[in-house]
C-alpha atoms as a PDB file:
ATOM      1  CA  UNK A   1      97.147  73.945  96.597  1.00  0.00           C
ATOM      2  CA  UNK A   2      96.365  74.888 100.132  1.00  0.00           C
ATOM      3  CA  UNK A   3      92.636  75.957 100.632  1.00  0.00           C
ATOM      4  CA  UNK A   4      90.767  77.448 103.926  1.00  0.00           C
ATOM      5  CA  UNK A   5      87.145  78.284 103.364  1.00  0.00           C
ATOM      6  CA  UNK A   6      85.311  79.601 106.573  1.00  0.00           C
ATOM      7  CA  UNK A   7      81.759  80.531 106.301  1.00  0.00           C
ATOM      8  CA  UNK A   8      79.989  82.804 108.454  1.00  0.00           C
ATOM      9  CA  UNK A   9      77.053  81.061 110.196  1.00  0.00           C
ATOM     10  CA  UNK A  10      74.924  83.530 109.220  1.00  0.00           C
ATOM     11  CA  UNK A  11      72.996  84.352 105.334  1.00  0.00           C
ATOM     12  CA  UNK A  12      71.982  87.453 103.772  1.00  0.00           C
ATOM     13  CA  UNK A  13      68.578  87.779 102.123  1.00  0.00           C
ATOM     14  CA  UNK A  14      67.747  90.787 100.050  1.00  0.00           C
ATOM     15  CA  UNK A  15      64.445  92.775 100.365  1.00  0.00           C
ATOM     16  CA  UNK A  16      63.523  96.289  98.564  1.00  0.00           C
ATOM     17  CA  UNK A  17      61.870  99.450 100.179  1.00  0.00           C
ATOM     18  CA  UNK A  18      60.640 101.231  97.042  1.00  0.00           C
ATOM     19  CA  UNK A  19      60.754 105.011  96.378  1.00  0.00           C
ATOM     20  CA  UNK A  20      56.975 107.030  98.095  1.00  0.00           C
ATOM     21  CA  UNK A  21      54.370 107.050  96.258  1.00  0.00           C
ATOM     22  CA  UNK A  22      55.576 110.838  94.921  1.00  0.00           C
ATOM     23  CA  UNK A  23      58.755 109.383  93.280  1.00  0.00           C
ATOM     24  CA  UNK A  24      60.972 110.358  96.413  1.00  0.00           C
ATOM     25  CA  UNK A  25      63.265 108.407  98.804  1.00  0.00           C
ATOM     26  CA  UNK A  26      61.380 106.587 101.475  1.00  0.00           C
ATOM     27  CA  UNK A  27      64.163 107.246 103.772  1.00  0.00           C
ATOM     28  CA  UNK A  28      67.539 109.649 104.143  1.00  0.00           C
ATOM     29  CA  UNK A  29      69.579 108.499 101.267  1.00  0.00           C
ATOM     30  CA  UNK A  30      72.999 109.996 102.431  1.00  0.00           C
ATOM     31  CA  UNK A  31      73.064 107.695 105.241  1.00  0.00           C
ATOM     32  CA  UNK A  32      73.457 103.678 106.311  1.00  0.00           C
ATOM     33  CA  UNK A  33      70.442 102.317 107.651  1.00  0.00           C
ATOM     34  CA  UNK A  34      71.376 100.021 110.143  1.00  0.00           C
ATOM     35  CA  UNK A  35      68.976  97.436 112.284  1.00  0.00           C
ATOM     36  CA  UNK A  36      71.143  96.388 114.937  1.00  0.00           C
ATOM     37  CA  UNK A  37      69.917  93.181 116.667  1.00  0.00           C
ATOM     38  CA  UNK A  38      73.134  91.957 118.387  1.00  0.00           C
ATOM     39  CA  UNK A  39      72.868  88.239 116.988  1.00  0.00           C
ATOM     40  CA  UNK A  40      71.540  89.037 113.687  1.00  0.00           C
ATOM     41  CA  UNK A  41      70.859  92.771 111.786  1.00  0.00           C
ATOM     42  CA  UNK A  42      69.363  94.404 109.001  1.00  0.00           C
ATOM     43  CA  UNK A  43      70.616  97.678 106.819  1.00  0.00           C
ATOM     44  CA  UNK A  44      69.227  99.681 103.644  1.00  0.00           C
ATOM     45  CA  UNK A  45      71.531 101.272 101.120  1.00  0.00           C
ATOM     46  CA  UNK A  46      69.938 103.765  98.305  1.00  0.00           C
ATOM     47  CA  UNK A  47      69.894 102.952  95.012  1.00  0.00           C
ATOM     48  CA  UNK A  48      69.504 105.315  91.652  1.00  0.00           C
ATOM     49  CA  UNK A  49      65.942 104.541  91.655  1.00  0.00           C
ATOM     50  CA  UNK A  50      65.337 106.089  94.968  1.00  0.00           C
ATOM     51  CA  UNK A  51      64.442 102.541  96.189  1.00  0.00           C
ATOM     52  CA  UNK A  52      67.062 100.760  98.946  1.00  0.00           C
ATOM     53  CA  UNK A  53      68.323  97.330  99.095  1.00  0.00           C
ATOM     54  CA  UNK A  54      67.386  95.944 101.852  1.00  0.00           C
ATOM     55  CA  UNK A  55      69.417  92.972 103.226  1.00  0.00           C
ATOM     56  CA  UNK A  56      68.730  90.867 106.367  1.00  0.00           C
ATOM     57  CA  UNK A  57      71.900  89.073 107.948  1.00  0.00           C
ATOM     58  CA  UNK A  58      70.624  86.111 110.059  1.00  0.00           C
ATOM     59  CA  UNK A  59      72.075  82.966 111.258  1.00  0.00           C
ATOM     60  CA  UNK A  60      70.992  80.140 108.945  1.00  0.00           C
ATOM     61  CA  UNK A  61      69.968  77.989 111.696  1.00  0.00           C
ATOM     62  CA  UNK A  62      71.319  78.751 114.853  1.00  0.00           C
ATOM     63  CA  UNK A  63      70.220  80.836 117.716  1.00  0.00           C
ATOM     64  CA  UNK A  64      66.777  82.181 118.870  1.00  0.00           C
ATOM     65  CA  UNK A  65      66.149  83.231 115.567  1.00  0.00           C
ATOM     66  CA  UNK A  66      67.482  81.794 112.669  1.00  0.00           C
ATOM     67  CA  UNK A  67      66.395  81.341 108.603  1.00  0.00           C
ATOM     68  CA  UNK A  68      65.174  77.876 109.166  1.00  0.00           C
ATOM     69  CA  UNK A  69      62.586  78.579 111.496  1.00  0.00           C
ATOM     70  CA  UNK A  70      61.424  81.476 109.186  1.00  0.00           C
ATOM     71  CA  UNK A  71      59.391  79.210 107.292  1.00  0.00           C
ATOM     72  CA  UNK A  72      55.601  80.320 107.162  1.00  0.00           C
ATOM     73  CA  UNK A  73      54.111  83.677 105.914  1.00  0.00           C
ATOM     74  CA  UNK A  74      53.370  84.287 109.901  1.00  0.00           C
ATOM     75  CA  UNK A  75      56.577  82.938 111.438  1.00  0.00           C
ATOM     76  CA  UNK A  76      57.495  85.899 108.758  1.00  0.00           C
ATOM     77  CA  UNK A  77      55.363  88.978 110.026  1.00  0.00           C
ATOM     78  CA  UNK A  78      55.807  88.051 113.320  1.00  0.00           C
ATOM     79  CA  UNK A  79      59.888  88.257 112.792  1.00  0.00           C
ATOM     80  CA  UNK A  80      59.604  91.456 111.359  1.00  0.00           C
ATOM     81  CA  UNK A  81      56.685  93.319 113.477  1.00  0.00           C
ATOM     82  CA  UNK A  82      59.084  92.463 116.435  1.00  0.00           C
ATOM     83  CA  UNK A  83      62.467  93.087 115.723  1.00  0.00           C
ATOM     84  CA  UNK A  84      61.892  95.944 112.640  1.00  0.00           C
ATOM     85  CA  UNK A  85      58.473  97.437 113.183  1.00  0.00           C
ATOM     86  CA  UNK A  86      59.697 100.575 111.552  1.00  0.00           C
ATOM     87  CA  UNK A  87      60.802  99.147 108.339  1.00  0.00           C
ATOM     88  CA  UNK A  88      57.088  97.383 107.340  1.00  0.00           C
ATOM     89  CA  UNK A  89      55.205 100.394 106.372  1.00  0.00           C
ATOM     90  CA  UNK A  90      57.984 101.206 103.910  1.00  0.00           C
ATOM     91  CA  UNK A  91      58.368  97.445 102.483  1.00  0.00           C
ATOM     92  CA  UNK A  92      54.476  96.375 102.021  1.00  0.00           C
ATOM     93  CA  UNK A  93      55.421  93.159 100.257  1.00  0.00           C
ATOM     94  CA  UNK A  94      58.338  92.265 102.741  1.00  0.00           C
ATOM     95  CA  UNK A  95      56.406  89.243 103.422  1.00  0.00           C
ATOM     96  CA  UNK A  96      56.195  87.440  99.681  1.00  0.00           C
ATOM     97  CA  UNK A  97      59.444  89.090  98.629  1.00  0.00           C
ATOM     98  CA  UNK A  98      61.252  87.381 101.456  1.00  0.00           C
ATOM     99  CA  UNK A  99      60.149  83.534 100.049  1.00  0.00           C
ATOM    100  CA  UNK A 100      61.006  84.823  96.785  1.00  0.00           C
ATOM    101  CA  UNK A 101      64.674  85.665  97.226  1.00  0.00           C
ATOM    102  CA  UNK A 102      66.892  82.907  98.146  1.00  0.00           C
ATOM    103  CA  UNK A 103      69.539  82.957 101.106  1.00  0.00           C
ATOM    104  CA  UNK A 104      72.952  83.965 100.303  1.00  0.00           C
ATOM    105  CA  UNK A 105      75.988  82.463 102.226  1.00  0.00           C
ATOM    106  CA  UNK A 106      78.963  84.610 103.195  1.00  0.00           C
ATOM    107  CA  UNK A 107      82.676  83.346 103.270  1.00  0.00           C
ATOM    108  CA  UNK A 108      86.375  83.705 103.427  1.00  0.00           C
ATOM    109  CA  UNK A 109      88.745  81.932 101.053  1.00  0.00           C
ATOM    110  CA  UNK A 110      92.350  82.490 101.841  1.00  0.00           C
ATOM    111  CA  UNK A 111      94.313  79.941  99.181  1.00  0.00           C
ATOM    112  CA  UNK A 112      98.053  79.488  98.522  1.00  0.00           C
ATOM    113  CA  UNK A 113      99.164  78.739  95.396  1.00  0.00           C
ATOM    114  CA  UNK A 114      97.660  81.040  93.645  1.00  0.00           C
ATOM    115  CA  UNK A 115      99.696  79.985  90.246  1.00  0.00           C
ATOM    116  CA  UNK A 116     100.345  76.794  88.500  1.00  0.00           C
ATOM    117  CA  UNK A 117     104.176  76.968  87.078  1.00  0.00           C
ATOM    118  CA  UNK A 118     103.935  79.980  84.666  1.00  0.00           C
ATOM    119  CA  UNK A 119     101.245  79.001  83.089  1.00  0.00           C
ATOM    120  CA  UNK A 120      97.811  80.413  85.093  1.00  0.00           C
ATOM    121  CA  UNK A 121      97.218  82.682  87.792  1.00  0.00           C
ATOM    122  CA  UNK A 122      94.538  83.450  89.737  1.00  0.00           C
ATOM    123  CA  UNK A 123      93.669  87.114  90.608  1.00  0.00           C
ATOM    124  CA  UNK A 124      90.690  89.163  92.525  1.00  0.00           C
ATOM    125  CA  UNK A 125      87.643  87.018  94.023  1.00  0.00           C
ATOM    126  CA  UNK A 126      89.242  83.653  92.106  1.00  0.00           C
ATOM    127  CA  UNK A 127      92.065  84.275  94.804  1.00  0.00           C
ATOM    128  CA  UNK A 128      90.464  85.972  98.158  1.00  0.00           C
ATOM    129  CA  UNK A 129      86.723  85.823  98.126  1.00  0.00           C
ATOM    130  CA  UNK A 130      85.713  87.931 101.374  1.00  0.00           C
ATOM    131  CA  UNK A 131      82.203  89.128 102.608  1.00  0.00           C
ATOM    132  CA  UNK A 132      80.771  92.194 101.342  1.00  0.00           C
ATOM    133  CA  UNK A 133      81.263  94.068 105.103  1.00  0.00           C
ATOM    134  CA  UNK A 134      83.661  96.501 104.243  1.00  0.00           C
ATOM    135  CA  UNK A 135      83.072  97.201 100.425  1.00  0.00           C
ATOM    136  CA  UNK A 136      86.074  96.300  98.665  1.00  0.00           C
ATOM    137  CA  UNK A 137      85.871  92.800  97.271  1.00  0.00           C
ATOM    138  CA  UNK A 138      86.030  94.732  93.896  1.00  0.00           C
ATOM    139  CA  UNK A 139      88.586  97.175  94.949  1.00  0.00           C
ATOM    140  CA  UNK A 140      90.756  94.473  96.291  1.00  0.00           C
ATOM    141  CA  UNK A 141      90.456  92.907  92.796  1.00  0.00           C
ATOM    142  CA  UNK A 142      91.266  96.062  90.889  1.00  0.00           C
ATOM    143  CA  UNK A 143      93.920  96.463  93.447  1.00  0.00           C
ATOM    144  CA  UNK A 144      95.550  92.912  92.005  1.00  0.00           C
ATOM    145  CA  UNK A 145      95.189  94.048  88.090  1.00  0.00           C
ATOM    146  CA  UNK A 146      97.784  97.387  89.161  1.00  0.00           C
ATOM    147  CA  UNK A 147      99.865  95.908  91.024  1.00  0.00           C
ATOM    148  CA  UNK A 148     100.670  93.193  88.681  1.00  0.00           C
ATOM    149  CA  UNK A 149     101.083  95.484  85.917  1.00  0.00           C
ATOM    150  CA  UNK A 150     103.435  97.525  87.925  1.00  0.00           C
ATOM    151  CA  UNK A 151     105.229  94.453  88.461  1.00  0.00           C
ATOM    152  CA  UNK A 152     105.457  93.565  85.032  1.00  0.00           C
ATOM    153  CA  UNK A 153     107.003  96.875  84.416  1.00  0.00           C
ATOM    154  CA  UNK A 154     109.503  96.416  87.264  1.00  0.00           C
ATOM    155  CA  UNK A 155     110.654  92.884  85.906  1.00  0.00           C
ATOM    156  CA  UNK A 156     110.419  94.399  82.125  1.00  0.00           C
ATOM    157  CA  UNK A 157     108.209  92.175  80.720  1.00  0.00           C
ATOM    158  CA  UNK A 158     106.891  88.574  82.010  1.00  0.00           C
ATOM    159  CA  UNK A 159     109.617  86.087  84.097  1.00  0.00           C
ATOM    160  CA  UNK A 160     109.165  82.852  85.395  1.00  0.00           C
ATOM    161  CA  UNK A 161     108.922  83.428  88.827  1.00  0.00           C
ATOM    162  CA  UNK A 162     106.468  86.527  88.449  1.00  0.00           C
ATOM    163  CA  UNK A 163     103.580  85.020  89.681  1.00  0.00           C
ATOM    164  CA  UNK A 164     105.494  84.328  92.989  1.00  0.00           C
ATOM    165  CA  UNK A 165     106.435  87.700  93.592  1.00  0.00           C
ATOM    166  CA  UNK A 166     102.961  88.607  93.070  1.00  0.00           C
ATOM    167  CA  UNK A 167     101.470  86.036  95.386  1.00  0.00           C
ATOM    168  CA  UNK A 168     104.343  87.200  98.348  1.00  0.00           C
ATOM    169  CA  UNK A 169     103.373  91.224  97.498  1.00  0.00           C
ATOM    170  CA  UNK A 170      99.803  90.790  97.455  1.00  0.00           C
ATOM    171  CA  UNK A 171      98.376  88.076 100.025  1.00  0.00           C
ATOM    172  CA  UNK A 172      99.241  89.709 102.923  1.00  0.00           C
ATOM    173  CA  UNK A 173      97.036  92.191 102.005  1.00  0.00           C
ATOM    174  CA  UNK A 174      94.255  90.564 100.610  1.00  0.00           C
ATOM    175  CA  UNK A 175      94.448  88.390 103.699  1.00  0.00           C
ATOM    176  CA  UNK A 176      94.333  91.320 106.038  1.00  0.00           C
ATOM    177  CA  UNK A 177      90.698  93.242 104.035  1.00  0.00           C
ATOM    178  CA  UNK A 178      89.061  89.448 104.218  1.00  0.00           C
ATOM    179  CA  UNK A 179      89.584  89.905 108.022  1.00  0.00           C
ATOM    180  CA  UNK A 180      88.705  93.280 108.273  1.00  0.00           C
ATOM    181  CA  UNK A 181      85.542  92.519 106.832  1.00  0.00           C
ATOM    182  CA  UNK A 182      84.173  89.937 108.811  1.00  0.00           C
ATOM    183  CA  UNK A 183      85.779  92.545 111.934  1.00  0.00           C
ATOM    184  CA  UNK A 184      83.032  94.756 110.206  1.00  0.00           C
ATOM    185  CA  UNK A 185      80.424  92.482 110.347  1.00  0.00           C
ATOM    186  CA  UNK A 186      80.866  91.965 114.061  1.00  0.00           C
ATOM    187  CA  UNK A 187      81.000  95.921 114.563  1.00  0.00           C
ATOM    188  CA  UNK A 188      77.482  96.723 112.730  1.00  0.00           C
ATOM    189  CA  UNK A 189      75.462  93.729 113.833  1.00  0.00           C
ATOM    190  CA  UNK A 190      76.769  93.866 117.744  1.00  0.00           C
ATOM    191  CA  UNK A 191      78.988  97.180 118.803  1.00  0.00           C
ATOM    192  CA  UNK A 192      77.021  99.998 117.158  1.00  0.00           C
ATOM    193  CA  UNK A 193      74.453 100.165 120.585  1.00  0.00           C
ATOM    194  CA  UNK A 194      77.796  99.392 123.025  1.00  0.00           C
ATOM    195  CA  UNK A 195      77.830 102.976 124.659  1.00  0.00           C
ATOM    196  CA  UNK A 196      81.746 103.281 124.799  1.00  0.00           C
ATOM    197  CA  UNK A 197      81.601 102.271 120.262  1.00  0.00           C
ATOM    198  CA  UNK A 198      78.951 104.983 119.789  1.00  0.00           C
ATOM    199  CA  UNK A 199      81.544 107.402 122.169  1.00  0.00           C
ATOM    200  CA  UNK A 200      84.419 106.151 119.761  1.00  0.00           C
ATOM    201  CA  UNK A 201      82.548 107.035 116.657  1.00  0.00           C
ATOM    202  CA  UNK A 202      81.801 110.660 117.765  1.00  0.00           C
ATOM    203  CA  UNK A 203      84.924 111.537 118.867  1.00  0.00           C
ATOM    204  CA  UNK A 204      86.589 109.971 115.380  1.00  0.00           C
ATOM    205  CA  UNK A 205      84.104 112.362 113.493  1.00  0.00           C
ATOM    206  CA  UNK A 206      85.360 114.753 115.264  1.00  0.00           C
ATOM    207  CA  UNK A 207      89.176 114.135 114.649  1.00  0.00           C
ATOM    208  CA  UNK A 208      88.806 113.727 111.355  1.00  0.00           C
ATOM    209  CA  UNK A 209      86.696 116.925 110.674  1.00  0.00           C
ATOM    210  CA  UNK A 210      89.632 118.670 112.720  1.00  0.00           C
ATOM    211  CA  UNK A 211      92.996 117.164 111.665  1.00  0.00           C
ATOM    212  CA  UNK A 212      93.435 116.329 108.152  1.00  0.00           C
ATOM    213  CA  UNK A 213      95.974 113.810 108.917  1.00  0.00           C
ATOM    214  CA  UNK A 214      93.636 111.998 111.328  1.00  0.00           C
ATOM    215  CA  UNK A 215      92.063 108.676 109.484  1.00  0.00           C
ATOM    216  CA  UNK A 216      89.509 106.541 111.353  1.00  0.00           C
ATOM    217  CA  UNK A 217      90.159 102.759 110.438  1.00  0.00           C
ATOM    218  CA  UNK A 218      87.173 103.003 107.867  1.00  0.00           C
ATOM    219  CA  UNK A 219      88.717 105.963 106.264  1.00  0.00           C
ATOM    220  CA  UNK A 220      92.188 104.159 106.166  1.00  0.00           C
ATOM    221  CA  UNK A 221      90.581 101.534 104.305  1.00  0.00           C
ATOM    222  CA  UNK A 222      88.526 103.069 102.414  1.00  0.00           C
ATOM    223  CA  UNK A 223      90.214 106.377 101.278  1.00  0.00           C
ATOM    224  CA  UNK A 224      94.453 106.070 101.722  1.00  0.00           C
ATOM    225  CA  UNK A 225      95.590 104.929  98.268  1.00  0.00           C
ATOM    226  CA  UNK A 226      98.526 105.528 100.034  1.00  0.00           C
ATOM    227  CA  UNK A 227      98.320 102.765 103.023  1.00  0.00           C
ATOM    228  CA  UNK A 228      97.798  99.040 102.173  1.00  0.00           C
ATOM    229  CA  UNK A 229      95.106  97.060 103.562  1.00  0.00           C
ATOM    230  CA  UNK A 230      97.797  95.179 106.121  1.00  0.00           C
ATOM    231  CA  UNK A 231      98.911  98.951 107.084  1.00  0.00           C
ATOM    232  CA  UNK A 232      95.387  99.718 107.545  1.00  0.00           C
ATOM    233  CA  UNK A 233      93.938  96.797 109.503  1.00  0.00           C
ATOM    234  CA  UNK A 234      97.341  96.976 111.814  1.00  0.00           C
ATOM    235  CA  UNK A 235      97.351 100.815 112.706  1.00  0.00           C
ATOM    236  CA  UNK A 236      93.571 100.765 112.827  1.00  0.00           C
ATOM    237  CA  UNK A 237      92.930  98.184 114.958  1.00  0.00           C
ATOM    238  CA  UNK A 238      95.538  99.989 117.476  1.00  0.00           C
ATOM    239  CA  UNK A 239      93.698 103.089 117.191  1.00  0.00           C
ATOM    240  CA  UNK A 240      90.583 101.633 117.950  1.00  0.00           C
ATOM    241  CA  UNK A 241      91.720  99.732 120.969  1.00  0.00           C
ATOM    242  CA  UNK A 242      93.471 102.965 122.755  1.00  0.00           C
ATOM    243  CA  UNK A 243      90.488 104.863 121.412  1.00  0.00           C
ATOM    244  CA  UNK A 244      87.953 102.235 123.270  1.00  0.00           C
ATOM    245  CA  UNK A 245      89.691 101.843 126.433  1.00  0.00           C
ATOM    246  CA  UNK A 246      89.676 105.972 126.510  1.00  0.00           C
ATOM    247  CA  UNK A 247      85.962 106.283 125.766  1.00  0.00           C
ATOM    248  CA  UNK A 248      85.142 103.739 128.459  1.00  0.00           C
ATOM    249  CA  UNK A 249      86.514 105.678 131.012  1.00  0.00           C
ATOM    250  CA  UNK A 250      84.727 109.137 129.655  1.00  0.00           C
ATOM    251  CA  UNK A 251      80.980 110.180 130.461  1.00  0.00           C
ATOM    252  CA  UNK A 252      81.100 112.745 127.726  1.00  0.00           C
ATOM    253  CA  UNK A 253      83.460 113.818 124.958  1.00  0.00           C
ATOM    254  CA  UNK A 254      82.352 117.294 124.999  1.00  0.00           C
ATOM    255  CA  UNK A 255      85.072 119.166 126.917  1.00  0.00           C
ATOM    256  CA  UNK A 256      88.238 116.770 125.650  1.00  0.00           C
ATOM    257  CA  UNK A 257      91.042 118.163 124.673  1.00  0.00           C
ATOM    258  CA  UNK A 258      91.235 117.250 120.972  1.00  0.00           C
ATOM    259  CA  UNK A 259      95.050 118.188 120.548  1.00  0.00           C
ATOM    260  CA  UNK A 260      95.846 116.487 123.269  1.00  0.00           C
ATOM    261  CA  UNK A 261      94.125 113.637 123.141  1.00  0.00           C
ATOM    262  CA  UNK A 262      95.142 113.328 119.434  1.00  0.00           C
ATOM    263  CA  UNK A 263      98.859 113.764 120.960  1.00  0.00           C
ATOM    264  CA  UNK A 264      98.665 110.942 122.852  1.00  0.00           C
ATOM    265  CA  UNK A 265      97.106 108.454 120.962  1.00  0.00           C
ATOM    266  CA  UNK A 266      99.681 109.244 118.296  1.00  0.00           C
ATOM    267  CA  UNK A 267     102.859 108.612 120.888  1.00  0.00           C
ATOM    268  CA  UNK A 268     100.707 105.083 121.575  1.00  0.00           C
ATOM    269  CA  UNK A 269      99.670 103.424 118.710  1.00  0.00           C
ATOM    270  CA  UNK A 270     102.918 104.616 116.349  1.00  0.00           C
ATOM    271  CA  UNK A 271     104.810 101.697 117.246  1.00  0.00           C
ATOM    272  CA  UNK A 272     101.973  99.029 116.357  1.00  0.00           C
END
């Protein structure tokens, strides 16, 4: 069995910002918080308690700042009255809640075999573990469940060299979402404050609120049941690149033509 693990050099520690003192959420729940920091970053996500998870990404001991150095209540407060100022009044026991949750470590399996004869198979995170970046570690799993079953109905009924066919259907894809997510990570910790991204972003809103047919990368991922994750990360990552080399040549995307513009991107990027 062939095995590649890679693991980020960063961790993930998990804080909570707990609902106001009137029962409400502390922040805007219909949004992603994120603390961009270029070499490390923070983000909130509601939960149904009207509290937010709260997870720091940081290298584990690399850079300026890293976990290890994090080791005193004050090395603590000092981390966070710097680089997140904002976020203490809402989390007034960051400090002991951050020595009492332990680091996580993010990584990337990509494994071939993933069967032994006809007897086993592995399936979901057993197969591709990814990082959490893009959301659909679970998905991705769920994804392996149909299409075996659809398989089995194809082949009518179990054959000896099913779990094969599986393997050469699905790995591709689950290769391409395990990249995509650690693309992800790299987007929210670094490219969110990179004038041309923000650009990008805007003008994607604004495609997709005007062409129904228009999908941003995200939404390819995330919302075409119709377009695999290796469809997704290939035409997406075109997208973005013709999308990023227009926006850095643009002061404003107030007056563009969307038609047009939409026009030519399509011509471009068909033929990824």
């Amino acid at each position: 069995m062939d095995i590649h693990t890679e693991f980020l050099d960063h961790g993930y520690k998990e804080l909570n910002i707990p609902p106001t003192e009137k029962g409400e959420f502390a922040m805007d729940p219909n949004a992603l918080h994120i603390w961009p920091r270029g070499d490390f970053m923070m983000i909130a996500l509601p939960n149904l308690d009207r509290s937010f998870t709260v997870t720091l990404f940081l290298s584990n001991d690399q850079g300026a700042e890293n976990f290890a150095k994090l080791d005193t209540q004050q090395s603590v407060v000092e981390f966070f009255k710097k680089y997140f100022s904002d976020a203490i009044d809402l989390m007034p026991t960051f400090d002991r809640q951050f020595f009492n949750n332990p680091i996580g470590l993010l990584g990337t399996t990509k494994c071939s075999k993933w069967s032994f004869e006809d007897k086993a198979l592995l399936m979901g995170d057993a197969a591709h573990p990814i990082v959490p970046f893009y959301g659909q570690g679970m998905n991705c799993g769920f994804e392996d469940c149909y299409y075996f079953s659809e398989l089995l109905a194809d082949q009518g009924g179990f054959s000896k060299d099913i779990f094969q066919l599986f393997e050469n259907f699905r790995k591709p894809h689950s290769d391409a979402i395990a990249d995509l997510a650690v693309d992800n990570f790299y987007e929210m910790r670094d490219r969110v404050n990179d004038i041309a991204f923000v650009k990008k972003a805007a003008l994607e809103f604004k495609l997709e609120q005007n062409f129904p047919d228009y999908f941003s990368k995200y939404s390819m991922v995330t919302f075409r049941e119709d377009m695999s994750y290796e469809e997704a990360m290939l035409r997406g990552r075109a997208q973005d690149n013709w999308l990023i080399d227009f926006c850095k040549k643009i002061d404003s995307i107030g007056s563009i033509d969307l038609v047009e513009l939409k026009n030519n991107m399509t011509q471009k990027v068909n033929n990824f």
